[in-house]
N, C-alpha and C. Protein backbone atom coordinates (compact mmCIF):
# COMPACT_ATOMS: atom_id res chain seq x y z
N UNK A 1 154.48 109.40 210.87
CA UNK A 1 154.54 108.07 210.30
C UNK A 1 155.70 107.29 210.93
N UNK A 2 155.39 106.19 210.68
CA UNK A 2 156.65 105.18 211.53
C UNK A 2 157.77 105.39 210.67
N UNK A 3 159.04 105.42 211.44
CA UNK A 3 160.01 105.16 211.09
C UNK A 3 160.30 104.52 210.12
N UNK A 4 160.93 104.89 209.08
CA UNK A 4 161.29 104.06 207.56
C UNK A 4 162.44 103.23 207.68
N UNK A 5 162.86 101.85 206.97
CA UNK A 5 163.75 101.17 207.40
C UNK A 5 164.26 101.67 206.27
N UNK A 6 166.03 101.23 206.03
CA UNK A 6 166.85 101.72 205.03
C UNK A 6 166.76 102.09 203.63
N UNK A 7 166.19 100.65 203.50
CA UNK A 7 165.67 100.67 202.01
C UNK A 7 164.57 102.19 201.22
N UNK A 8 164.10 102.06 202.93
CA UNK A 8 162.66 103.30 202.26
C UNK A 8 163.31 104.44 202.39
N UNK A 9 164.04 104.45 203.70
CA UNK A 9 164.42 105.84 203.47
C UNK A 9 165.49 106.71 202.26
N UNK A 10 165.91 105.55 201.59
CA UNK A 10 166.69 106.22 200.11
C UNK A 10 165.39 106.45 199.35
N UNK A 11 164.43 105.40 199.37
CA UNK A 11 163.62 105.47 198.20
C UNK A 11 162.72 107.07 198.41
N UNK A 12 163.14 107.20 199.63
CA UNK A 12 162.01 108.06 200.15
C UNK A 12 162.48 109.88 200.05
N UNK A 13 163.96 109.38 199.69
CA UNK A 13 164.97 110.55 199.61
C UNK A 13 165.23 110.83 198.15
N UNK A 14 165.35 110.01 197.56
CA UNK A 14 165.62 110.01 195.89
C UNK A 14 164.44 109.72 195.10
N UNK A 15 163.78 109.16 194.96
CA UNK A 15 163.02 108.40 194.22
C UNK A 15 161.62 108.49 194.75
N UNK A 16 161.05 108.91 195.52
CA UNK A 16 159.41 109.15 195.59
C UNK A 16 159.23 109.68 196.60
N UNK A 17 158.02 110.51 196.72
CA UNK A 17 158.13 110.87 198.17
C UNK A 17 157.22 110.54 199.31
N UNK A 18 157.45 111.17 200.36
CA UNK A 18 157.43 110.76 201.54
C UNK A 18 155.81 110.26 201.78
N UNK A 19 155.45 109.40 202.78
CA UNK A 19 153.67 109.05 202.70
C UNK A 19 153.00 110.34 203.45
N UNK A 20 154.43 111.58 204.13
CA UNK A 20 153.64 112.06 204.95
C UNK A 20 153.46 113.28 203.60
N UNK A 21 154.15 113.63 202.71
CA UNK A 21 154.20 114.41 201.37
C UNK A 21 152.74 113.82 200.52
N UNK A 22 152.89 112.37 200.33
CA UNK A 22 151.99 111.99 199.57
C UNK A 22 150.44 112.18 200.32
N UNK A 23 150.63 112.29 201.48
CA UNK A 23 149.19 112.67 201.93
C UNK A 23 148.52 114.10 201.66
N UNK A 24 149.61 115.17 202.01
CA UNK A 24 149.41 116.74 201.94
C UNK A 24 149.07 116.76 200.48
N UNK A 25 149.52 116.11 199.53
CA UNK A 25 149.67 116.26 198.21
C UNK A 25 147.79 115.84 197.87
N UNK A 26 148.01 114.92 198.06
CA UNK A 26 146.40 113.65 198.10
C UNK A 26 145.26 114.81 198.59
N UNK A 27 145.60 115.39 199.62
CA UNK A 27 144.51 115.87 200.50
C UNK A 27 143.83 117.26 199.29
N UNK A 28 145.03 117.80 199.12
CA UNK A 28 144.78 118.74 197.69
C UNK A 28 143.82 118.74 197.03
N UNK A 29 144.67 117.22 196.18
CA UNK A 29 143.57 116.96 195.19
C UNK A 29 142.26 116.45 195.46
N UNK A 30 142.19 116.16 196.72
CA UNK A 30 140.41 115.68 196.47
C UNK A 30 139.75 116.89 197.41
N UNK A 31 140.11 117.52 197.84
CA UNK A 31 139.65 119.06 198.29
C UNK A 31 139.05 119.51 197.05
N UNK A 32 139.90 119.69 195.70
CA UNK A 32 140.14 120.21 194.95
C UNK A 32 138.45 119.46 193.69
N UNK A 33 138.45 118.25 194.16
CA UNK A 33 137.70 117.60 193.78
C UNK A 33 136.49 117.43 194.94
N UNK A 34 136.40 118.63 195.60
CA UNK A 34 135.27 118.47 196.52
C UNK A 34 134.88 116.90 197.59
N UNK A 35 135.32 115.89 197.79
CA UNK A 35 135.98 114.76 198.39
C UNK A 35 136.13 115.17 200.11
N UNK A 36 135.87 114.48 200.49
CA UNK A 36 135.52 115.25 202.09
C UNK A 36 137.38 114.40 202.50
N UNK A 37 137.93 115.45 203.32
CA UNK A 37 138.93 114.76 204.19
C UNK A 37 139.39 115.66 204.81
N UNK A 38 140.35 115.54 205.87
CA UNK A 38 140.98 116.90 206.83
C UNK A 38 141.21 117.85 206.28
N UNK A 39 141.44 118.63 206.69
CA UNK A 39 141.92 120.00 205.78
C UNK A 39 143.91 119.88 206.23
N UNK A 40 144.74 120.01 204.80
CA UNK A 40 146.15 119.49 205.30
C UNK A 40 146.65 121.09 205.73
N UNK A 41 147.59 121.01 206.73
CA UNK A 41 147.69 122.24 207.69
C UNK A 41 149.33 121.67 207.03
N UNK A 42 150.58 120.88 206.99
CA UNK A 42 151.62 121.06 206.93
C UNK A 42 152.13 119.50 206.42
N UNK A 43 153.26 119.78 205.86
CA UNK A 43 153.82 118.17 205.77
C UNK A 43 155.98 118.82 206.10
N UNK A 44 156.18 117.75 207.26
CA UNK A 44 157.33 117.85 208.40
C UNK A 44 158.56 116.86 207.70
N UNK A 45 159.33 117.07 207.36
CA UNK A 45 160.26 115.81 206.64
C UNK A 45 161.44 116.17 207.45
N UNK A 46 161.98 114.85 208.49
CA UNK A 46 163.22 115.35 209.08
C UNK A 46 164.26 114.43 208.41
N UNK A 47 165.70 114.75 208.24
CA UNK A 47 166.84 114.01 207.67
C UNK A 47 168.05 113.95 208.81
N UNK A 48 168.51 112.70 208.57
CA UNK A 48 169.73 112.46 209.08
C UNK A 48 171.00 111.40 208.27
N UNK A 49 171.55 111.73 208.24
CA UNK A 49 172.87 111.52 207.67
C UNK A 49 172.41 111.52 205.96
N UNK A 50 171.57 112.59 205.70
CA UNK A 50 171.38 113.23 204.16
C UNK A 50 170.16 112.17 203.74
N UNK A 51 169.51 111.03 204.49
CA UNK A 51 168.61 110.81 203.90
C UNK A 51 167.35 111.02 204.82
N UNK A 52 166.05 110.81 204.35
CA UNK A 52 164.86 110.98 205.82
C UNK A 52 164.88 110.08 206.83
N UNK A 53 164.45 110.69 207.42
CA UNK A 53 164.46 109.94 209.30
C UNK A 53 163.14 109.75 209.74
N UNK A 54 162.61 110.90 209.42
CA UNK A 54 160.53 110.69 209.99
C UNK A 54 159.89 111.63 209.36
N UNK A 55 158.81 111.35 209.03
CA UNK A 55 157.72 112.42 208.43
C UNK A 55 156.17 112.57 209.10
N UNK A 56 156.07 113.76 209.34
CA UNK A 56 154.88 113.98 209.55
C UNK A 56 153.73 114.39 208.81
N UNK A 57 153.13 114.40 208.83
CA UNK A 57 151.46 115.30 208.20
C UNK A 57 150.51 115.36 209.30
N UNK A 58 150.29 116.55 208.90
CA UNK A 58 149.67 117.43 210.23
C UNK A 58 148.08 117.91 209.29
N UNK A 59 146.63 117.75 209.98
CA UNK A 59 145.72 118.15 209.40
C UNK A 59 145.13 118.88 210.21
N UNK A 60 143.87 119.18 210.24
CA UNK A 60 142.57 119.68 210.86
C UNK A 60 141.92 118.52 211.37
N UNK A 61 140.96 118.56 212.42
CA UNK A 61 140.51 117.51 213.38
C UNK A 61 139.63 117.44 212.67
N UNK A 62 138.84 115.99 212.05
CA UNK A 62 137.93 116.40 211.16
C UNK A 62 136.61 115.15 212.32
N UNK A 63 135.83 115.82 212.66
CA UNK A 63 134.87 115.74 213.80
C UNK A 63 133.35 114.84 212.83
N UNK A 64 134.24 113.53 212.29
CA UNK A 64 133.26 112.40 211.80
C UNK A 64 133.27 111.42 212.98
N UNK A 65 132.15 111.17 213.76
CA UNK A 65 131.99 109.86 214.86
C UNK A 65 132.18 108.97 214.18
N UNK A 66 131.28 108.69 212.84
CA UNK A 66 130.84 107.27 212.64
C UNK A 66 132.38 106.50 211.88
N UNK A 67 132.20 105.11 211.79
CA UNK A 67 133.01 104.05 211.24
C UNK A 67 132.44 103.32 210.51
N UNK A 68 132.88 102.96 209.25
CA UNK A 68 132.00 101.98 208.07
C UNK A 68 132.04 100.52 209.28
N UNK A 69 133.17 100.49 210.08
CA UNK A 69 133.02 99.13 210.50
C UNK A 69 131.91 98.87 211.33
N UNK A 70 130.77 99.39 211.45
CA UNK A 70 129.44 99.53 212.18
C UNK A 70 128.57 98.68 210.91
N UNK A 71 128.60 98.30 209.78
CA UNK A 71 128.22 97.73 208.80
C UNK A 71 128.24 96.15 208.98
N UNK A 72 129.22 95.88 209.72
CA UNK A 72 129.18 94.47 210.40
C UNK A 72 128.56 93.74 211.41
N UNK A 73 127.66 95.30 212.22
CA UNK A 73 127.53 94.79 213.63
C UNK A 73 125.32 94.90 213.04
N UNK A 74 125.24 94.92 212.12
CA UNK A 74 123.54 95.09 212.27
C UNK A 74 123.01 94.68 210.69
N UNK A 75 121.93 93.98 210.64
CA UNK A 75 121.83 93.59 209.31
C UNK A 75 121.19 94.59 208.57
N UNK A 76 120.71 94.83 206.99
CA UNK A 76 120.87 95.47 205.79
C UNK A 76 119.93 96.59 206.43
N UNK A 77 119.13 95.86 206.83
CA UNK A 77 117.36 96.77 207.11
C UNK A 77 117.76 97.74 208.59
N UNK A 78 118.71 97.41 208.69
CA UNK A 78 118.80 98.94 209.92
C UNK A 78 120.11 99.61 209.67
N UNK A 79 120.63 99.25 208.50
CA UNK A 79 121.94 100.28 208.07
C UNK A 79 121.75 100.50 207.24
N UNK A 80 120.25 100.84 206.03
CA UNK A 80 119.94 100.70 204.59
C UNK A 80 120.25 102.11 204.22
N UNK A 81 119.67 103.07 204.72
CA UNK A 81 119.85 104.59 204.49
C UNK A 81 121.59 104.96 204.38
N UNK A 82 122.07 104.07 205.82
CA UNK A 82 124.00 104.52 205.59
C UNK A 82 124.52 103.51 204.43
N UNK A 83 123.63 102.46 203.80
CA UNK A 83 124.31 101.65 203.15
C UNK A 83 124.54 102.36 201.67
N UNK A 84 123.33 102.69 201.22
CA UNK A 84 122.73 103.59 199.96
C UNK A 84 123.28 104.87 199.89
N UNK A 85 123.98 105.65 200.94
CA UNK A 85 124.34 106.83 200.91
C UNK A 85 126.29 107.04 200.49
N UNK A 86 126.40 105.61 201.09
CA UNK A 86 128.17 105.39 200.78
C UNK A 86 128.27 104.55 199.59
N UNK A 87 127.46 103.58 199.04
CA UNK A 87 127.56 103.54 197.77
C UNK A 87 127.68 104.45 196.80
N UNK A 88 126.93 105.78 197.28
CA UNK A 88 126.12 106.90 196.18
C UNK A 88 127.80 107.49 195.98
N UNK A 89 128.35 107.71 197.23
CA UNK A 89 129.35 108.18 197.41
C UNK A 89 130.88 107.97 196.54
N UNK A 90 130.87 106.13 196.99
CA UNK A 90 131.70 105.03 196.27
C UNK A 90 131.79 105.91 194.80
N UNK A 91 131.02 105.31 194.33
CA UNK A 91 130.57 105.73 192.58
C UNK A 91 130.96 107.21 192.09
N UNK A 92 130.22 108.00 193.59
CA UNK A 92 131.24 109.48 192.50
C UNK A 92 132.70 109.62 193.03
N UNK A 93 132.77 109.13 193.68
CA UNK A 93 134.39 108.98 194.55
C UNK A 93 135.16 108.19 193.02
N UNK A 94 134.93 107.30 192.85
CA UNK A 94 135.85 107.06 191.34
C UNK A 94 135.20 107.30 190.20
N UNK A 95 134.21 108.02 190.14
CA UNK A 95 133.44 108.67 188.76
C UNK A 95 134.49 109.83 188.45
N UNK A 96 134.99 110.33 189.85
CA UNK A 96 136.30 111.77 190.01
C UNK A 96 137.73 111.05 189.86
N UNK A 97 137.49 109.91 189.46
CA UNK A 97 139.12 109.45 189.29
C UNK A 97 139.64 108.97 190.52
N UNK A 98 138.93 108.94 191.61
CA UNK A 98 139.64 108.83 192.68
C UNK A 98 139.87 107.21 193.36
N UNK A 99 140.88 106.57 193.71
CA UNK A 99 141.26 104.94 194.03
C UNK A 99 142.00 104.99 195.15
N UNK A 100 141.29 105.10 196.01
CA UNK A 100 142.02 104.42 197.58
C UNK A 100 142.19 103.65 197.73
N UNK A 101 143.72 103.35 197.62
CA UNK A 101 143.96 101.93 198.05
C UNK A 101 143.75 100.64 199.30
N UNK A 102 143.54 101.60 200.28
CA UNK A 102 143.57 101.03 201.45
C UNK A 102 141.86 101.41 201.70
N UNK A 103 140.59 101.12 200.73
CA UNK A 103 139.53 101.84 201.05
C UNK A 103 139.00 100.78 201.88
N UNK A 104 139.03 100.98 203.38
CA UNK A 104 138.75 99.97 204.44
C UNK A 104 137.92 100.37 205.54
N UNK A 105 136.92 99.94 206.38
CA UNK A 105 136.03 100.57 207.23
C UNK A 105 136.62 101.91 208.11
N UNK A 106 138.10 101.43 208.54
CA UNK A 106 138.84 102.63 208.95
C UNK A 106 138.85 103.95 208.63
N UNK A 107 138.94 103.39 207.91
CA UNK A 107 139.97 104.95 206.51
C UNK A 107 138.38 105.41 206.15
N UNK A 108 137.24 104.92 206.64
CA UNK A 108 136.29 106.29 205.89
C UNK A 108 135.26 106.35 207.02
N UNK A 109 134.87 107.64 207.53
CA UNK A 109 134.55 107.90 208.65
C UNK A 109 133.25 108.75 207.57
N UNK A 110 131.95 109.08 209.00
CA UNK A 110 130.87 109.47 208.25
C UNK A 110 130.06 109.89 209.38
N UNK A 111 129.24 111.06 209.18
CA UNK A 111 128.13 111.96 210.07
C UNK A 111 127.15 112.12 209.10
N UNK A 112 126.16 111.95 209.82
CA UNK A 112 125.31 112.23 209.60
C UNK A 112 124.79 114.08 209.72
N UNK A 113 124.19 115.39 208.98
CA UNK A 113 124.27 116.10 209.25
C UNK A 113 122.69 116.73 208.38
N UNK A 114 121.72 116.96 208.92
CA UNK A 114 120.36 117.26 208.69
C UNK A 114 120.08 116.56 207.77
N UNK A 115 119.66 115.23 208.20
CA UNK A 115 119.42 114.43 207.07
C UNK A 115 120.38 113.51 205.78
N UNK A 116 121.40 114.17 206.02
CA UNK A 116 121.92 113.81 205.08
C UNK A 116 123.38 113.35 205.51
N UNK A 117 124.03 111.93 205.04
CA UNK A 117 125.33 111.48 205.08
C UNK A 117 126.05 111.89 204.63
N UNK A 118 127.51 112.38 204.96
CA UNK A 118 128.58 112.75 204.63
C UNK A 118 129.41 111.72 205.58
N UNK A 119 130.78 111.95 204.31
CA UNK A 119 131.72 110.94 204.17
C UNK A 119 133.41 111.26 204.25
N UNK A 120 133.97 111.06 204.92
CA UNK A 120 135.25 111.78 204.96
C UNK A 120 136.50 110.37 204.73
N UNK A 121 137.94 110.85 203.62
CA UNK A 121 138.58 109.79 203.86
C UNK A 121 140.04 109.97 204.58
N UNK A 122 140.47 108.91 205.38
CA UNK A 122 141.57 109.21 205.77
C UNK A 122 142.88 108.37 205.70
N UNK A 123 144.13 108.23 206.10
CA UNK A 123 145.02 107.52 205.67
C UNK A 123 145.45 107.52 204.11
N UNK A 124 145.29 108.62 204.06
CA UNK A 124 145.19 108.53 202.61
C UNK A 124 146.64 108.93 201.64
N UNK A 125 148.01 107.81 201.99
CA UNK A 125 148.91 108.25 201.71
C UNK A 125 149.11 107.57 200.43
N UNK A 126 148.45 106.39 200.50
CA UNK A 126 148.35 105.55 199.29
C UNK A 126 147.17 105.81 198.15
N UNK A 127 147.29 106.70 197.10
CA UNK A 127 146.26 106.57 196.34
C UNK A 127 146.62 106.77 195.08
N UNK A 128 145.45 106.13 194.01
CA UNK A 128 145.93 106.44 192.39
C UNK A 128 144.22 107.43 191.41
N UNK A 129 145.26 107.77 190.85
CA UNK A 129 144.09 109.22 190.34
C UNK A 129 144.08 108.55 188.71
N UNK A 130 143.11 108.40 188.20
CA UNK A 130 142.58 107.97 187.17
C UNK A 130 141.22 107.26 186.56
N UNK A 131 140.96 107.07 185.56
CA UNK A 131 139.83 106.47 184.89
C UNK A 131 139.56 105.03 185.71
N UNK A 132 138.99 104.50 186.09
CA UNK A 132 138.54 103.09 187.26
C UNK A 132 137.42 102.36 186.22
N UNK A 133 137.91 101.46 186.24
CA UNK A 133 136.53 100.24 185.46
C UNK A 133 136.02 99.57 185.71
N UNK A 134 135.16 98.90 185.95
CA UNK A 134 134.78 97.86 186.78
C UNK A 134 135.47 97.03 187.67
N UNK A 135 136.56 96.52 186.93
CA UNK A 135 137.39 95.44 187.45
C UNK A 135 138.18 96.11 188.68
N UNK A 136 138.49 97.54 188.35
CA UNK A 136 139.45 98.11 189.02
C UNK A 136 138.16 98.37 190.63
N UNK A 137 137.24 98.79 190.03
CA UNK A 137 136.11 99.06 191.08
C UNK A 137 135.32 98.67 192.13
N UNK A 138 135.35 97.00 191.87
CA UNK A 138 134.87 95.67 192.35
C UNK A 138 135.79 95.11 193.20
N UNK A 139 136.99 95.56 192.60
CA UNK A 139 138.42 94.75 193.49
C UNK A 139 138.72 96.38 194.67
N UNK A 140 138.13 96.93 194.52
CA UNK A 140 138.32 98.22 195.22
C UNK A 140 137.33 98.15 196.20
N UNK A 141 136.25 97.55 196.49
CA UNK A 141 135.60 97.29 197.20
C UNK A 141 136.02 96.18 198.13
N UNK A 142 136.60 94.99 198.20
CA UNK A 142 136.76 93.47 198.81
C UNK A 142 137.09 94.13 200.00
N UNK A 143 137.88 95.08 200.75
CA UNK A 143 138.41 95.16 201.83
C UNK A 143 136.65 95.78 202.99
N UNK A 144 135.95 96.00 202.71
CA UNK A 144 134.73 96.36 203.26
C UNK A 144 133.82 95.08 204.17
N UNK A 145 133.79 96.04 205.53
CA UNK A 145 133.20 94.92 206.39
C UNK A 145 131.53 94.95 206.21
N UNK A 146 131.21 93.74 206.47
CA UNK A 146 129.66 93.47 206.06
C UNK A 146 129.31 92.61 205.41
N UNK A 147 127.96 91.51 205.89
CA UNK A 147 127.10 90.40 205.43
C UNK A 147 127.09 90.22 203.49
N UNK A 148 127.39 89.44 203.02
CA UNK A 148 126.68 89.10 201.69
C UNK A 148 125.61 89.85 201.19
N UNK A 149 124.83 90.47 201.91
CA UNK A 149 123.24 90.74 201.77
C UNK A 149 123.96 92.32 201.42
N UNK A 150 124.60 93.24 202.64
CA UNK A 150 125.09 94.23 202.20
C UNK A 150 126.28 94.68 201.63
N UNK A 151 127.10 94.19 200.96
CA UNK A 151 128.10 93.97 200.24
C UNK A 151 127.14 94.00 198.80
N UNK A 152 126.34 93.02 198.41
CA UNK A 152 125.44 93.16 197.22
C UNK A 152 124.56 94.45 196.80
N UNK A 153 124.06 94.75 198.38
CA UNK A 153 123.52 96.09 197.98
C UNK A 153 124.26 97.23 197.78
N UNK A 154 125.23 97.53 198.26
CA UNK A 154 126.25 98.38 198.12
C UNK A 154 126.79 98.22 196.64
N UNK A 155 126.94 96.99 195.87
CA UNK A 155 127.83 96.71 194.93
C UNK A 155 126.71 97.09 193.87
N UNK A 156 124.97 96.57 194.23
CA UNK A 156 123.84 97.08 193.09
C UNK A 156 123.74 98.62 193.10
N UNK A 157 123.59 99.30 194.08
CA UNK A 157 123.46 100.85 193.90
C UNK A 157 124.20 101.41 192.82
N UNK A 158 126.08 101.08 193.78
CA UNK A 158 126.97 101.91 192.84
C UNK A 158 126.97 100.63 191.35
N UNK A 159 127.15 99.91 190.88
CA UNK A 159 126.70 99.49 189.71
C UNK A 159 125.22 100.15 188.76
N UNK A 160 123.97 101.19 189.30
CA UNK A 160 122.71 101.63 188.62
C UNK A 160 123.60 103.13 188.76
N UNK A 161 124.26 103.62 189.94
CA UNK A 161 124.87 104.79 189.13
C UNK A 161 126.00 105.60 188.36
N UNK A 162 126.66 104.01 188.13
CA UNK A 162 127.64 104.03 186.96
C UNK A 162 127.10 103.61 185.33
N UNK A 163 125.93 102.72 185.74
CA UNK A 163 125.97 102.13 183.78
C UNK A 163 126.20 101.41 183.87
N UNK A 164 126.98 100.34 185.23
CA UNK A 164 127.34 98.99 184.83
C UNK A 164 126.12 97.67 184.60
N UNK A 165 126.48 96.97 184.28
CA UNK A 165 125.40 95.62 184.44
C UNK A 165 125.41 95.17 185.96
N UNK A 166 124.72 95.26 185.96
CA UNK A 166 124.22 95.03 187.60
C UNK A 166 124.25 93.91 188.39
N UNK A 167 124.06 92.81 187.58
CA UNK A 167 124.46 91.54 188.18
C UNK A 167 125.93 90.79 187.86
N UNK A 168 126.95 91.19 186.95
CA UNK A 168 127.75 90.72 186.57
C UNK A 168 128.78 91.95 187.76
N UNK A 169 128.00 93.26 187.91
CA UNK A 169 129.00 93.45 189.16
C UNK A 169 128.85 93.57 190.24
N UNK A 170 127.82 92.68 190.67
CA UNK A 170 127.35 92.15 192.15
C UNK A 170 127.80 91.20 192.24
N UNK A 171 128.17 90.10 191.22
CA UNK A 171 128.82 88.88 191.13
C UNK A 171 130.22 89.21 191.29
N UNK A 172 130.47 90.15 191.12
CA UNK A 172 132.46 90.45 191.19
C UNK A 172 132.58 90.48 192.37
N UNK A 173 131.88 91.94 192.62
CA UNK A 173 132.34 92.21 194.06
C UNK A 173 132.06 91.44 195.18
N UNK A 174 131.50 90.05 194.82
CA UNK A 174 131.13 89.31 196.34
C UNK A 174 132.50 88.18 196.02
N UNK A 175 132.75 87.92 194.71
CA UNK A 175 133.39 87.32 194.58
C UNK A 175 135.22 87.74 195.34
N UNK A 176 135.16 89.07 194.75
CA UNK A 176 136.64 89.34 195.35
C UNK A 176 136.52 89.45 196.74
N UNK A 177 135.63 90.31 197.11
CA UNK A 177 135.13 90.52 198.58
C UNK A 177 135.47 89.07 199.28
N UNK A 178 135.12 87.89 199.02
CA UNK A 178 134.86 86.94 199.81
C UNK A 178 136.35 86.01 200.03
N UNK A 179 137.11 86.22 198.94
CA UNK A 179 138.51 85.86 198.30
C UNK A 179 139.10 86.60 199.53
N UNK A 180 138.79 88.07 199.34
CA UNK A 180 139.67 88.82 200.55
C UNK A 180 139.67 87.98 201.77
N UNK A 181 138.61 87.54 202.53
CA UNK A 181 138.19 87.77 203.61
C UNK A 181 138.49 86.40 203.77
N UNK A 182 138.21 85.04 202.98
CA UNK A 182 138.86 83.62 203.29
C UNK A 182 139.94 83.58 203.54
N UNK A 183 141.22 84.59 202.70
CA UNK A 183 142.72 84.54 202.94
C UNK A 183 142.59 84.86 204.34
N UNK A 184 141.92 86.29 204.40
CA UNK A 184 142.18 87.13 205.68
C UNK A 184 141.74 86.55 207.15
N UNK A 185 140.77 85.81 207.03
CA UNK A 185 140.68 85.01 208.15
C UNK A 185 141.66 83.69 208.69
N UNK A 186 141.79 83.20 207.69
CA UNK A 186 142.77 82.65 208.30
C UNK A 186 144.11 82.68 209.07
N UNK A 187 144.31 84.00 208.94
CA UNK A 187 145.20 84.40 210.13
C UNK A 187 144.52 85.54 211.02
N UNK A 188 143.59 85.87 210.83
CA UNK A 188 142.55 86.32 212.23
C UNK A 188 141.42 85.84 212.00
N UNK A 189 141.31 84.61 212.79
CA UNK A 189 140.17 84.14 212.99
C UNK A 189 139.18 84.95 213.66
N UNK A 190 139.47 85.58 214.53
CA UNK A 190 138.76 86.36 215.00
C UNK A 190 137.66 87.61 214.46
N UNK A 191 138.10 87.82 213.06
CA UNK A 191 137.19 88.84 212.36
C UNK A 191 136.17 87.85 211.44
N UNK A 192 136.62 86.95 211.68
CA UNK A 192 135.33 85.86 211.16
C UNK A 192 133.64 86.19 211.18
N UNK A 193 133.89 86.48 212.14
CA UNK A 193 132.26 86.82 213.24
C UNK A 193 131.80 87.92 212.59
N UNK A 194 132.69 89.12 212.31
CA UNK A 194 131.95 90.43 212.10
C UNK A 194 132.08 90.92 210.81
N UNK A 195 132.51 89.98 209.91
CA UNK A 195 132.63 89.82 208.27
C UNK A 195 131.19 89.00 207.62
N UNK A 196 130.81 87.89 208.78
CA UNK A 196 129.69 86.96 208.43
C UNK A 196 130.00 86.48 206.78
N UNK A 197 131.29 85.80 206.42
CA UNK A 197 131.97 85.68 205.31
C UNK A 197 132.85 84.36 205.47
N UNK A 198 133.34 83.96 204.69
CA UNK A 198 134.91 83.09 204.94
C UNK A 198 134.80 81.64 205.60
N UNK A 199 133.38 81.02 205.38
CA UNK A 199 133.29 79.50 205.68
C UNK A 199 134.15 78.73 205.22
């Protein structure tokens, strides 16, 4: 991990720990919770003048090609099978308590393997373990690349396999989704194009 500036590195020495700790820690628990991600091999904490200096986390190579950000580049009807399969996913991913903060095309990689999608997450130094509600669920989605059309379908699936009302949280999540992506374009215009969002 990058270098911590002063401030972090007390906080990072006294008071919470390290993102490369909080990952080994993270990786645990959703192992533990069956949750696809590297397998954690070590976490490296070096110190100098008594507080940390750099941290590492060290995993297993985890051999997923695909990128959610491929969701941007083709419309609903030729990504419907990967669309329906990471929703299915979404839903038991916080049905298990689980809230990635940073849950972004990056951070979740995916193979296909006889038929069937699997889902792996990564970056995962930032996360919160608990009960998720709609609100928390909908706003957990906005960072996801992809058209109106699949953003809705993604948001109707996992809404039929939670119990939620189905249109009041297809209406959220396009809503925050779209909030994200107006701020966010405006200082990269450039992801304009492959969001198909942010007029």
């Amino acid at each position: 991990f990058q270098i911590p500036h002063i401030i972090n590195r007390i906080a990072y020495t006294f008071f919470r720990p390290s993102k490369a700790k909080r990952s080994y820690k993270h990786a645990l628990r959703l192992i533990k919770k069956e949750i696809g991600t590297p397998t954690p091999i070590a976490c490296i904490e070096n110190r100098s003048g008594g507080l940390l200096s750099s941290s590492y986390y060290i995993s297993t190579f985890a051999d997923y090609p695909g990128l959610l950000r491929e969701l941007a580049e083709h419309p609903l009807e030729e990504v419907r099978e990967l669309v329906e399969a990471f929703a299915h996913f979404t839903a038991e991913l916080h049905e298990k308590g689980v809230l990635h903060l940073d849950y972004s095309p990056g951070n979740i990689l995916y193979k296909k393997t006889d038929g069937n999608y699997q889902f792996c997450l990564v970056d995962i130094n930032r996360m919160k373990f608990g009960k998720i509600n709609e609100k928390k669920a909908t706003f957990n989605l906005r960072r996801l690349w992809g058209n109106n059309e699949i953003i809705a379908h993604i948001a109707q699936i996992y809404a039929e396999d939670r119990h939620f009302d189905i249109q009041k949280f297809v209406d959220l999540t396009l809503r925050h989704h779209t909030q994200f992506w107006k701020k966010y374009t405006k200082n990269h215009p450039e992801r304009k194009a492959f969001i198909g969002q942010a007029e």
